[in-house]
Protein backbone atom coordinates (compact mmCIF):
# COMPACT_ATOMS: atom_id res chain seq x y z
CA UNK A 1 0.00 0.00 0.00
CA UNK A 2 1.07 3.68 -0.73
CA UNK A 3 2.39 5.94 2.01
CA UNK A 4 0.51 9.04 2.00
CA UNK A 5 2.87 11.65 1.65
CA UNK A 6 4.54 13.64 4.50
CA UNK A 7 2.88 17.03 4.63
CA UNK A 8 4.92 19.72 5.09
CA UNK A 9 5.20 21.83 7.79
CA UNK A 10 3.84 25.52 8.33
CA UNK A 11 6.00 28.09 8.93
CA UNK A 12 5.00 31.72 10.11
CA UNK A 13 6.44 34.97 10.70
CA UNK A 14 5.78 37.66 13.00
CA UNK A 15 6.26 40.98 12.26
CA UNK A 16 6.72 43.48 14.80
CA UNK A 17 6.35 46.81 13.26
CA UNK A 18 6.35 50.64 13.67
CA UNK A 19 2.26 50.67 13.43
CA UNK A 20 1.06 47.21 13.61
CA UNK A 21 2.20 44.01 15.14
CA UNK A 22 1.18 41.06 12.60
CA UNK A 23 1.29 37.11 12.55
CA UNK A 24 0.69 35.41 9.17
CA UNK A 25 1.01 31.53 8.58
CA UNK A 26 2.16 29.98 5.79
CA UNK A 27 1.01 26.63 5.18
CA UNK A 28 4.82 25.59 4.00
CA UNK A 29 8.02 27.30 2.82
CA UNK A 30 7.36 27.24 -0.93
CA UNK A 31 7.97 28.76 -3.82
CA UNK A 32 4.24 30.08 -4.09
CA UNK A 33 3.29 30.83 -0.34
CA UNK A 34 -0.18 29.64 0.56
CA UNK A 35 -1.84 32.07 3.46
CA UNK A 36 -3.45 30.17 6.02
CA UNK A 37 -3.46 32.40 8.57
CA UNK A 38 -3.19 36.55 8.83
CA UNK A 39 -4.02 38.81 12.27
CA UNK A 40 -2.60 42.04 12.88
CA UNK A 41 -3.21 44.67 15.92
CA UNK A 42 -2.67 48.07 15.60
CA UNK A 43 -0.50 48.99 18.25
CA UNK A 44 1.44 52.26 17.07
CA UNK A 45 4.84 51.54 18.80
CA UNK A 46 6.46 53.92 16.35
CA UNK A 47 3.96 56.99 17.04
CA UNK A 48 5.98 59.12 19.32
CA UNK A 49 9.20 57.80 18.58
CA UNK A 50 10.20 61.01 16.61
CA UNK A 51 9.95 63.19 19.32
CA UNK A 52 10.50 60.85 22.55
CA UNK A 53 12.46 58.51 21.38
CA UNK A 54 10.29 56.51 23.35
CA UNK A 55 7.98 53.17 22.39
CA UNK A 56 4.89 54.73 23.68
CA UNK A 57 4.17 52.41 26.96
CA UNK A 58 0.00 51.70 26.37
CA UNK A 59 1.82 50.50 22.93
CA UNK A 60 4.21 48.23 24.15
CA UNK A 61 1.89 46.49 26.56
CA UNK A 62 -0.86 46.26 23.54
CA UNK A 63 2.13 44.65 21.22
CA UNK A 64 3.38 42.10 23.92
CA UNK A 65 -0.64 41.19 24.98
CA UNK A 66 -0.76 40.81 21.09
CA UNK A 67 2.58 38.60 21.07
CA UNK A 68 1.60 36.50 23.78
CA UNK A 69 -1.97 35.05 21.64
CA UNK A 70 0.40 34.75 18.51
CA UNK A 71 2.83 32.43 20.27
CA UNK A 72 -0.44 30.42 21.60
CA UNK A 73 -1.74 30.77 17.90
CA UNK A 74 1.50 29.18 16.94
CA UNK A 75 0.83 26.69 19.52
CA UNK A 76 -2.67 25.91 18.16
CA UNK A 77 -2.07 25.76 14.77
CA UNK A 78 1.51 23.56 14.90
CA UNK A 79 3.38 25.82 13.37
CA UNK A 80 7.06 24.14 12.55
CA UNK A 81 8.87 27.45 12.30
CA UNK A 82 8.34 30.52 13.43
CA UNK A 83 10.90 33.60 12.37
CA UNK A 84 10.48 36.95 13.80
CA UNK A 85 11.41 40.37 12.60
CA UNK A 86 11.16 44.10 13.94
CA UNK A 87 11.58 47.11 11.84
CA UNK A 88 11.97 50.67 12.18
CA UNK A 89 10.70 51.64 15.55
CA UNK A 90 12.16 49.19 17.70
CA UNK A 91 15.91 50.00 15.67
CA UNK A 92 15.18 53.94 16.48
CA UNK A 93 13.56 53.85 19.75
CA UNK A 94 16.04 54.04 22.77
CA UNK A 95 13.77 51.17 24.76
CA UNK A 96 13.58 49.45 21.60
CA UNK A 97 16.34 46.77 22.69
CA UNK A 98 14.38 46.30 26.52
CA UNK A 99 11.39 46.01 24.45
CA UNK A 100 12.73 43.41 21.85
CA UNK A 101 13.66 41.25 25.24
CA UNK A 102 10.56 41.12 26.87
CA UNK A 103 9.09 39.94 23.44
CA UNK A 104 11.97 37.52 22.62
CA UNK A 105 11.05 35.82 26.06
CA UNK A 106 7.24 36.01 24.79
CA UNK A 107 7.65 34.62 21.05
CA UNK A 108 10.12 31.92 22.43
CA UNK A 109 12.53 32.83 19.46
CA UNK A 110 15.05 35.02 18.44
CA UNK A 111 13.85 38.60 16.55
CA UNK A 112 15.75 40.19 14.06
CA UNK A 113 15.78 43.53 14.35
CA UNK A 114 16.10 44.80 10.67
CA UNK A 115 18.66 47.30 9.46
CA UNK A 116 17.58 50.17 7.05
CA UNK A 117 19.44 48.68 3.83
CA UNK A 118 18.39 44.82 5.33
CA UNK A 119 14.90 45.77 5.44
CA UNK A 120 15.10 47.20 2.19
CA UNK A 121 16.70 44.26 0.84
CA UNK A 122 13.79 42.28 1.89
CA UNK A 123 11.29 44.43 0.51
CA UNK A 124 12.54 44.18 -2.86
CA UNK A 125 12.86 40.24 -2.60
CA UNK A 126 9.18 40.47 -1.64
CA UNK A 127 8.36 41.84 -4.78
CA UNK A 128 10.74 40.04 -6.83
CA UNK A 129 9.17 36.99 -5.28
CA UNK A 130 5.29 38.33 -6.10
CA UNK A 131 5.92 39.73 -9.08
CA UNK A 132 7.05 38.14 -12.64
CA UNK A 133 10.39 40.06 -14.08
CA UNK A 134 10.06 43.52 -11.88
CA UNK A 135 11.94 46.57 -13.19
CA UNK A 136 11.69 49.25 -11.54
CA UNK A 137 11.53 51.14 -7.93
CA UNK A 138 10.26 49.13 -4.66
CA UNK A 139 9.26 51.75 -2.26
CA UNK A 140 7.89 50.05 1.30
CA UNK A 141 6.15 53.01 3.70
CA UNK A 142 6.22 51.92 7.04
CA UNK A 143 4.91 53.33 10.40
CA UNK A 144 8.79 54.43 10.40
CA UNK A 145 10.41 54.63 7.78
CA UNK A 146 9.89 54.58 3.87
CA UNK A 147 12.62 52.11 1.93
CA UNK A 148 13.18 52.75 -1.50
CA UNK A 149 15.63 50.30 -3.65
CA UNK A 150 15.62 49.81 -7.45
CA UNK A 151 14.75 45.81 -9.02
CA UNK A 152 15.33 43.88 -12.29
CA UNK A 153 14.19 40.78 -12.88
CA UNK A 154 15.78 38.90 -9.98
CA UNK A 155 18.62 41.98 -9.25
CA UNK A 156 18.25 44.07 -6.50
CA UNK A 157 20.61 46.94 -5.92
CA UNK A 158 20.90 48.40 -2.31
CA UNK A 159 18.31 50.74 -1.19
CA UNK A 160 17.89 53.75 1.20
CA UNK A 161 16.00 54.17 4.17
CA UNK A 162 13.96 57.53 4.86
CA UNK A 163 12.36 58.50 8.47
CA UNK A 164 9.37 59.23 6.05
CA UNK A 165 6.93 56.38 7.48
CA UNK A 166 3.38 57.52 7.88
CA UNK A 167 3.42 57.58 11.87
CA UNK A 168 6.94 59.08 12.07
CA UNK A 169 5.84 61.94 9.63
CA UNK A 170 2.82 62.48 11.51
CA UNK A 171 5.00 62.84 14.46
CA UNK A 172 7.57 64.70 13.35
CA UNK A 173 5.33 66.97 11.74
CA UNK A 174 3.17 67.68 15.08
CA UNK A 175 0.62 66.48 12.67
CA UNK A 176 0.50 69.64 10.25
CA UNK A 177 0.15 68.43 6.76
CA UNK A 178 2.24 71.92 5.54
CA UNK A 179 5.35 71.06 7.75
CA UNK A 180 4.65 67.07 7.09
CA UNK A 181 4.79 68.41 2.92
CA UNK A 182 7.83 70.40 3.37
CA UNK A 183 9.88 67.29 5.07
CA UNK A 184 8.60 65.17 2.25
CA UNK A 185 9.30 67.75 -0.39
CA UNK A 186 13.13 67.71 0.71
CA UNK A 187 13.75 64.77 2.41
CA UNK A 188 12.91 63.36 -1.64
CA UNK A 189 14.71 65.72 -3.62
CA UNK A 190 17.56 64.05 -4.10
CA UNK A 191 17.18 60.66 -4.07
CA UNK A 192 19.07 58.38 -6.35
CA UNK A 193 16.98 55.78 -6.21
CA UNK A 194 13.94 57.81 -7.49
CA UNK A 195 15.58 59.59 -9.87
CA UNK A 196 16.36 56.17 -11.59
CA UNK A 197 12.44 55.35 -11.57
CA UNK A 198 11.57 57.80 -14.98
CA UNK A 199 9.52 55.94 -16.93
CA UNK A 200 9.34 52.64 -15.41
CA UNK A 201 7.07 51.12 -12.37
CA UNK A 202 6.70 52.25 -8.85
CA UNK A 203 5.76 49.00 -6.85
CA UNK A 204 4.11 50.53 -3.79
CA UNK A 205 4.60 48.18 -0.53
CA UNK A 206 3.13 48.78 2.71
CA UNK A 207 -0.38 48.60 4.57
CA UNK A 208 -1.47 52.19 4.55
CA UNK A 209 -0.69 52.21 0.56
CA UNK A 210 -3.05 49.20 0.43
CA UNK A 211 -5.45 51.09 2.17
CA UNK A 212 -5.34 53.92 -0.54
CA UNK A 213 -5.71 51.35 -2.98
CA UNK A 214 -8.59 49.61 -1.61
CA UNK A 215 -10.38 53.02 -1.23
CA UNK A 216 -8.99 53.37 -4.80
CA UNK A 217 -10.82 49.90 -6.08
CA UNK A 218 -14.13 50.87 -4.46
CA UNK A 219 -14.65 54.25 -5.54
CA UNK A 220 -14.01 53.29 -9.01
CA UNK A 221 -16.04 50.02 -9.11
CA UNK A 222 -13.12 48.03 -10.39
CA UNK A 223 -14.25 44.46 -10.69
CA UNK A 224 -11.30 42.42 -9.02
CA UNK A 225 -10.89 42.49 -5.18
CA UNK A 226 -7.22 41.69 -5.38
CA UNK A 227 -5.01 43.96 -4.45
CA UNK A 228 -2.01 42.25 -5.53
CA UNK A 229 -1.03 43.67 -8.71
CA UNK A 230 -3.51 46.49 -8.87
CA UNK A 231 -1.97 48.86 -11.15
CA UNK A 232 -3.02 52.97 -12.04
CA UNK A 233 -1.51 54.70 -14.21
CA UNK A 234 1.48 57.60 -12.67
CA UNK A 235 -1.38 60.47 -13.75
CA UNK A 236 -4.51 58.43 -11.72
CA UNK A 237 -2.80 57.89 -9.07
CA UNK A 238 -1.28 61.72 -8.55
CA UNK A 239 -4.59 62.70 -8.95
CA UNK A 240 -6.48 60.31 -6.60
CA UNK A 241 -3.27 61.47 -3.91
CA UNK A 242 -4.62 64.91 -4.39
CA UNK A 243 -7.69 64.46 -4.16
CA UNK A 244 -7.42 62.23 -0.46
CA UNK A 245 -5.21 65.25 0.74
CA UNK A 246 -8.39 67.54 0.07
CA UNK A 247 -10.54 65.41 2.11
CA UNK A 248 -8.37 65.35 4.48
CA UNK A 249 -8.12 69.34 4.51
CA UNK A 250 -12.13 69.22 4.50
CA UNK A 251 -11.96 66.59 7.48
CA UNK A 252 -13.88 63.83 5.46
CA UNK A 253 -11.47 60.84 5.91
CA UNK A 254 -13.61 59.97 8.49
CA UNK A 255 -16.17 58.85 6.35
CA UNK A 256 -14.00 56.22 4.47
CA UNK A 257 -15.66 52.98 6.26
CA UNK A 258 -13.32 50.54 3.97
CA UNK A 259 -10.02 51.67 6.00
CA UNK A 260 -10.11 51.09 9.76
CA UNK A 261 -10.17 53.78 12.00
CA UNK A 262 -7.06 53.74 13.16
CA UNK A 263 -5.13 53.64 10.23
CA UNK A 264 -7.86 56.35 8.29
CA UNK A 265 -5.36 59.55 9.86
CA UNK A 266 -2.09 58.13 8.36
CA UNK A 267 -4.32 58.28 4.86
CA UNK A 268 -3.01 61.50 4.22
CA UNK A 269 0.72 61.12 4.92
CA UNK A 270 0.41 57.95 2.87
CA UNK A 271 -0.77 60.15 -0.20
CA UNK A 272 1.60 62.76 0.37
CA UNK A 273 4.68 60.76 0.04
CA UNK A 274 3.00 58.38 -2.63
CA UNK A 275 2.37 62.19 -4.56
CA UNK A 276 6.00 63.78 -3.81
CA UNK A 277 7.46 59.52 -5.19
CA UNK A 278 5.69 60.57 -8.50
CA UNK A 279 6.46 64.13 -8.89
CA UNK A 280 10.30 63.03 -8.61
CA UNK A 281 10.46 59.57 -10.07
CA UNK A 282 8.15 60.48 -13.08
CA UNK A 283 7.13 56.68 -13.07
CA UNK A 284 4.96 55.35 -15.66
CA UNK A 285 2.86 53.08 -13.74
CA UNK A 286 2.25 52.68 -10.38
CA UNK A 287 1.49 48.72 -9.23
CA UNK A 288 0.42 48.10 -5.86
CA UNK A 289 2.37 44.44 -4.65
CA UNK A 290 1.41 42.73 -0.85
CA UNK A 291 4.35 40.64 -1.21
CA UNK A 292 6.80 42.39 1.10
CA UNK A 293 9.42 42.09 3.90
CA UNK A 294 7.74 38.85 5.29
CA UNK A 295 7.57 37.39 1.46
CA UNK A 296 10.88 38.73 0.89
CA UNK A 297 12.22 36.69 4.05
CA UNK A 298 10.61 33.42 3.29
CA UNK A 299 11.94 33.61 -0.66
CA UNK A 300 15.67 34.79 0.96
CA UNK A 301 16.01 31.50 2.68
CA UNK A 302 14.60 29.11 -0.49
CA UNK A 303 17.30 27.30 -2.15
CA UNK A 304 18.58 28.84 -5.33
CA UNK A 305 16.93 26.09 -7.67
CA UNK A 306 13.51 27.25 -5.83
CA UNK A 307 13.59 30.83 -6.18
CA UNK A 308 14.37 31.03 -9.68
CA UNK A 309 11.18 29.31 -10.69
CA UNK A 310 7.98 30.64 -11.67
CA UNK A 311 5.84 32.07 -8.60
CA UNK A 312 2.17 31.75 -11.09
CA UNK A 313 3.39 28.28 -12.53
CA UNK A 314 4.24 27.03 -8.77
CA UNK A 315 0.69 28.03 -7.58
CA UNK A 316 -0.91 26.59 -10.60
CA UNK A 317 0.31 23.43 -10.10
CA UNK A 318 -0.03 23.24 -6.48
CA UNK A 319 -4.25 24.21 -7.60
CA UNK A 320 -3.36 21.31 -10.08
CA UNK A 321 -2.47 18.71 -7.44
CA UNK A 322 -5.58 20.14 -5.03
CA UNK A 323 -8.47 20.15 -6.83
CA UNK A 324 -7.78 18.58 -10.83
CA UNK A 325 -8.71 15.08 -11.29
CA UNK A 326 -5.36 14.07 -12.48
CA UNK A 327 -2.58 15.92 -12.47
CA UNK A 328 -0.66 14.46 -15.14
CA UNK A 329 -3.09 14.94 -17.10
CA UNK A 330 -2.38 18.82 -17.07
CA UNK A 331 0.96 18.30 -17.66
CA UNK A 332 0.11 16.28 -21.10
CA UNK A 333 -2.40 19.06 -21.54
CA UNK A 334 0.60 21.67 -21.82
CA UNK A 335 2.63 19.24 -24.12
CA UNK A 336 -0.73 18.69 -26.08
CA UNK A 337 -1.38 22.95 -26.60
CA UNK A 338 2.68 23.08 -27.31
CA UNK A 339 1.92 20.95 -30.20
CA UNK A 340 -1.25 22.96 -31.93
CA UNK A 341 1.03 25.80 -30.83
CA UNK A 342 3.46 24.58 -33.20
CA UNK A 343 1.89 22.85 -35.60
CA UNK A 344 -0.19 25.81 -36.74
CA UNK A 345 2.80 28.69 -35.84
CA UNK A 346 1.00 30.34 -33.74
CA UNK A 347 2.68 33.81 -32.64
CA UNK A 348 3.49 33.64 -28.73
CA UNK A 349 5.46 35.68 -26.45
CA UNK A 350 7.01 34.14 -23.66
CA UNK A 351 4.13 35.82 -21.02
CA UNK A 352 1.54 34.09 -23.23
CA UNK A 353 3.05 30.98 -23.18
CA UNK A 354 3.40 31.23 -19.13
CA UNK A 355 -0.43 32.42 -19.26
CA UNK A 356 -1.40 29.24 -21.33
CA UNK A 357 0.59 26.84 -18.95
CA UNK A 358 -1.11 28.49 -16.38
CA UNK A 359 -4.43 28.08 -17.75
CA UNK A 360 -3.76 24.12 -18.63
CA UNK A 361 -3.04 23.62 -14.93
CA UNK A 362 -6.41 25.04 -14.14
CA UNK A 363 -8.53 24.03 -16.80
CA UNK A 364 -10.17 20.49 -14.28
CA UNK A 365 -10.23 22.91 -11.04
CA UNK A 366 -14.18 22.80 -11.81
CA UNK A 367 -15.06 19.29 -11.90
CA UNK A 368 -16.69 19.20 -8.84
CA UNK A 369 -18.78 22.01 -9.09
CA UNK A 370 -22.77 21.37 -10.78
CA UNK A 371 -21.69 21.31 -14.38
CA UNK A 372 -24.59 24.48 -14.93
CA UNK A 373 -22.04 26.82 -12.72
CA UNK A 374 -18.63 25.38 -13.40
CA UNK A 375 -17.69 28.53 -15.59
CA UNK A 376 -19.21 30.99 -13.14
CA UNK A 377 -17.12 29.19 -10.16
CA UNK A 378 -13.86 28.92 -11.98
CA UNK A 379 -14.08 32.51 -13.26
CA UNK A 380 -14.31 33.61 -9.66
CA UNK A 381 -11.61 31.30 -8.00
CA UNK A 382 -9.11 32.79 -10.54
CA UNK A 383 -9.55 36.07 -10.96
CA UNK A 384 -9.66 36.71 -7.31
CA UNK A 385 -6.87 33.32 -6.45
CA UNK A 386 -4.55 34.09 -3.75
CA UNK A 387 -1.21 33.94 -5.51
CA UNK A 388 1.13 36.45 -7.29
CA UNK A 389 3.46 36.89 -10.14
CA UNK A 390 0.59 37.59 -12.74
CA UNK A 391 -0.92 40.80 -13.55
CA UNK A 392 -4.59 41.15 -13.15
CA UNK A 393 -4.83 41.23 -16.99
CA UNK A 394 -3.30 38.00 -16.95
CA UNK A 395 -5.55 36.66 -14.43
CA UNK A 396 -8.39 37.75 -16.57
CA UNK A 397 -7.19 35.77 -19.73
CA UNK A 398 -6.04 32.56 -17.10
CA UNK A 399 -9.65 32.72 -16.24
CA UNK A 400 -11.51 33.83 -18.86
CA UNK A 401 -9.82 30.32 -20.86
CA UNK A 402 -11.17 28.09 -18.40
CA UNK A 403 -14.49 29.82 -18.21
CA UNK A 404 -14.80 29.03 -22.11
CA UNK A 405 -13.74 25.50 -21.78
CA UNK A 406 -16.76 25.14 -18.99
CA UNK A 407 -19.17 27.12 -20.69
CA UNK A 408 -18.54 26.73 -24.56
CA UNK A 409 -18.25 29.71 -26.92
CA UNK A 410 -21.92 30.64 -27.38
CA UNK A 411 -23.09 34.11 -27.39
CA UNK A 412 -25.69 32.81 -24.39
CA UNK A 413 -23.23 31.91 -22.35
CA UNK A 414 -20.69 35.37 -22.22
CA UNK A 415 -18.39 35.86 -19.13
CA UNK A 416 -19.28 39.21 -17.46
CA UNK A 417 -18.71 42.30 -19.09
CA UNK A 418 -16.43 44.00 -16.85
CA UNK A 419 -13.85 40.93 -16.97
CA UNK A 420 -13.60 40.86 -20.75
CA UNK A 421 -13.10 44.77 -20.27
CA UNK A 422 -9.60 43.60 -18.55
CA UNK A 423 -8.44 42.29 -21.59
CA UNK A 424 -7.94 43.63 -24.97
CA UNK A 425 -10.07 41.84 -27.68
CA UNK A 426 -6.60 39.97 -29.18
CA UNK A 427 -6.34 38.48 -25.90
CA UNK A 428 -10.04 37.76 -25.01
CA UNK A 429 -10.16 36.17 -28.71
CA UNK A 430 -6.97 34.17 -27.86
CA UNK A 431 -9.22 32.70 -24.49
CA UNK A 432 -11.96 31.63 -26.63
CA UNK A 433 -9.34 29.17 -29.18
CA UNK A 434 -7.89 28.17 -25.83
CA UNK A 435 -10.93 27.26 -24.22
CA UNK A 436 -12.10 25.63 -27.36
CA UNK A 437 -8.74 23.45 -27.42
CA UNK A 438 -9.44 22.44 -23.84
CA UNK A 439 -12.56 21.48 -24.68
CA UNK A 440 -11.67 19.36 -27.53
CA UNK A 441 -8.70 17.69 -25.06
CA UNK A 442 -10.89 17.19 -22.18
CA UNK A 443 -13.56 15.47 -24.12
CA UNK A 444 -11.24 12.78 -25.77
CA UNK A 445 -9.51 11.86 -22.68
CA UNK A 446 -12.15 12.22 -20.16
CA UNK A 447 -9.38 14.43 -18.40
CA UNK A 448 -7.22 10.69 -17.81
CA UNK A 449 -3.20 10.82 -18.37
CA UNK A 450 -2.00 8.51 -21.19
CA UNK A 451 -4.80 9.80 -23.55
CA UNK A 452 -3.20 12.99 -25.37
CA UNK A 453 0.14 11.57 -25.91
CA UNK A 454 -1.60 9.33 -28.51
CA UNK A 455 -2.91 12.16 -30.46
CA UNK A 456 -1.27 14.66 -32.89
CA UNK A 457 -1.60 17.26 -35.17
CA UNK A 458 -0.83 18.05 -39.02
CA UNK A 459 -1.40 20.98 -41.10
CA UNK A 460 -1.73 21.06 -44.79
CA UNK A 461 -2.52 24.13 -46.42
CA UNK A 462 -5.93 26.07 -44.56
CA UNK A 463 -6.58 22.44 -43.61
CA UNK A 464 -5.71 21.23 -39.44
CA UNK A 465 -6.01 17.80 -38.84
CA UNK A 466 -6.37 15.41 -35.56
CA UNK A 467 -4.53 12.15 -36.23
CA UNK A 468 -5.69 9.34 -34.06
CA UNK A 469 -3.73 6.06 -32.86
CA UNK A 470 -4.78 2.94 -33.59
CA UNK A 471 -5.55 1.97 -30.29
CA UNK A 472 -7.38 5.24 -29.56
CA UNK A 473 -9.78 5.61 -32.54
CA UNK A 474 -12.46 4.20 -30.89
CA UNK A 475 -12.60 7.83 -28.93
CA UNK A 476 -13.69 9.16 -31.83
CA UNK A 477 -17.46 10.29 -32.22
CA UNK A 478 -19.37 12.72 -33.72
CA UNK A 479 -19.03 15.56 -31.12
CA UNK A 480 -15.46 14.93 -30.81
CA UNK A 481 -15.06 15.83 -34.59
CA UNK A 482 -17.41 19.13 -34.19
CA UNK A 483 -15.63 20.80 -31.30
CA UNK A 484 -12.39 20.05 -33.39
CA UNK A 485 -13.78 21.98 -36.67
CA UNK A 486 -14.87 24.60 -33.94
CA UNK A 487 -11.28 24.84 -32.61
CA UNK A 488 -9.79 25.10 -36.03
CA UNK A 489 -12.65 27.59 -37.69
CA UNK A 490 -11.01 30.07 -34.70
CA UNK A 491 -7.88 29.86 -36.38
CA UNK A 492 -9.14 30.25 -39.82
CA UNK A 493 -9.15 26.76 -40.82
CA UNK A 494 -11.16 23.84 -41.86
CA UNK A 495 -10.75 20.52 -39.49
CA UNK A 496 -11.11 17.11 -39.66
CA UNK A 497 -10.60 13.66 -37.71
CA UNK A 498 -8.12 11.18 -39.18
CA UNK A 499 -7.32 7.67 -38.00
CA UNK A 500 -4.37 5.96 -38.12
């Protein structure tokens, strides 16, 4: 009889930072992280550290009451490893070292209290790690500090550290938004690091830029709830900074339900430092990433041969091995596409190749599901899937090609408006000859490895054929041979069935 195999174990992180103390739970090290567990408190140990150079006392008990259910958490849950980190506060703050102690004694492990350039570091590797090939300027605000450090592809070059985070410029600032604009206005000048962002991305890292993005994603009605990967343009997002600074002025942050109220006063210093980034880097795009210094840890320690992989790919197979009925099947399914691909030289760039492997790892994920909603369901569980390195047009197409191979291509049956508006029509068009190609491989094989491998393709002329074993043509039928001519009509060609 077979072993089941050894599950691996969870590993977590605790972050102790400047304005919230945070837990999350990972359910292994991996190359794609899977959250099983998140809970932060928002304790503001970094609020009067400006001026004081104090941790605030009613903070540091409300951290250590908060570290002291995360170690029993820990407890609860299993976890195999747990690695904790502090950031800005605790390095600036003269009780910061009696304070990281007391929690060490707590946490029942060691807590690394993170340099400026280290934390940077980490920051970037977050991205790198959540993002496919990155180029361009990682900026991380903080309660303390703001890190800024320049990425490409896997290269990360050393980064600066600013005292620019949203609670130390409220504090430093006496919280007036003119003196707070003045320290931003210089304190950004001159930075090396932005002035090398012209023209490329700004990937904004940090809870209180999330929190301008979610407000962001409501206001506007945008479809996904992700916020990994949410993107706006350098000229949207300079004006939505604005525009959050004049509600400030008029004293209507308050109303802003989708932030909680104790992070809905660092709003504005948020959008004044995310305005001042753009007005000196000149950025083209600004892409908002919640892979970060805890992401950035985790991918640090991976072996080489695991961080150089594909984040989406890793996650897609991992959905592959959860919830497809076979999952070698998906893997012939990939070999199978690679073939039409060929055979009828179809133009690919290496993102929609990744996008199609993607999509042939997901294309089963809805078998269980009543066949009348399986398109609905699969749409959903992709476009808003927990895992990075894919834009959230890229999530649209993943999805969109496995809606098509659930639901067919019939005008009855269209995905929803506002997800084919993600897409440009080449790319929505290029989801429909997928989806009709996993339809036509999913119906011959019943979705069962060993199946595929026995089929081919040939091209002659306009003409695309499906060539049959020997030992297989008795999968041929009627239907088969329709969805084929379907498939190759959407490549401007005739089809046919031929047995060998």
């Amino acid at each position: 009889m077979k072993r089941p195999r050894k599950r691996a174990s969870s590993v977590a992180v605790i972050d102790i930072g400047s304005n919230s103390v945070r837990l999350v739970v990972y359910e292994s090290m991996a190359r794609s992280l899977t959250t099983i567990f998140n809970e932060k408190a928002l304790c503001g140990l970094g609020r009067e550290v400006q001026t004081t150079g104090l941790l605030a006392p009613d903070a540091v008990a409300k951290a250590l009451t908060s570290l002291q259910r995360f170690r029993a958490l820990c407890r609860v849950m299993k976890v195999g490893r747990v690695h904790a980190i502090a950031t800005a506060a605790c390095r600036d703050a003269r009780n910061g070292a009696d304070f990281i102690a007391r929690a060490e004694r707590i946490c029942g492990c060691p807590i690394e209290i993170l340099s400026g350039p280290r934390e940077a570091q980490l920051s970037a590797l977050g991205v790198v790690s959540g993002v496919h090939n990155p180029d361009g300027i990682v900026g991380d605000l903080g309660g303390g500090s703001l890190e800024l450090i320049d990425v490409h592809g896997n290269r990360v070059r050393r980064g600066v550290t600013l005292r620019l985070g949203s609670l130390a410029l409220q504090d430093i600032s006496h919280k007036s938004l003119k003196r707070a604009e003045r320290i931003v206005r210089n304190d950004l000048a001159d930075v090396a690091q932005l002035k090398a962002g012209r023209g490329r991305t700004f990937y904004a890292v940090g809870g209180t830029w999330r929190a301008l993005a979610r407000i962001h994603i409501v206001q506007s009605g945008y479809p996904l709830g992700v916020m990994h990967g949410y993107s706006l343009s350098a000229a949207d997002a300079l004006d939505f900074a604005r525009r959050l600074r004049r509600l400030a002025s008029a004293n209507m942050l308050a109303n802003i339900e989708v932030v909680a109220d104790a992070r809905r006063p660092l709003l504005t210093y948020a959008a004044l430092v995310l305005e001042y980034i753009i007005r000196v880097a000149k950025p083209k795009t600004i892409v908002f990433s919640t892979f970060g210094v805890r992401e950035g840890l985790l991918y640090a320690m991976l072996p080489q041969a695991e961080r150089s992989k594909d984040g989406l790919i890793c996650a897609a197979q991992t959905l592959n091995e959860l919830l497809s009925r076979s999952a070698r099947h998906a893997e012939e399914l990939i070999e199978w596409t690679d073939r039409l691909v060929r055979v009828v030289r179809l133009k690919e760039t290496d993102e929609d190749r990744r996008l199609r492997h993607a999509a042939c790892l997901l294309s089963d994920i809805g078998w269980r599901v009543h066949p009348d909603h399986r398109g609905e369901q699969t749409l959903n569980l992709i476009t808003n899937g927990n895992f990075g390195s894919i834009s959230h047009q890229g999530r649209a197409f993943v999805a969109l090609s496995v809606f098509y191979r659930y639901a067919g291509l019939s005008e009855q049956n269209e995905p929803p408006t506002v997800i084919q508006d993600l897409v440009p029509p080449a790319m929505i068009e290029r989801a429909r000859l997928l989806g009709a190609a996993f339809r036509v491989a999913h119906l011959i094989s019943a979705a069962r490895p060993g199946v595929l491998p026995l089929t081919h393709f040939r091209s002659r002329g306009r003409k695309l054929m499906l060539v049959f074993e020997h030992r297989m043509v008795d999968l041929v039928a009627d239907r088969v041979g329709s969805r084929f001519k379907q498939l190759a009509r959407l490549m401007g060609r005739s089809g046919s069935i031929v047995r060998s």
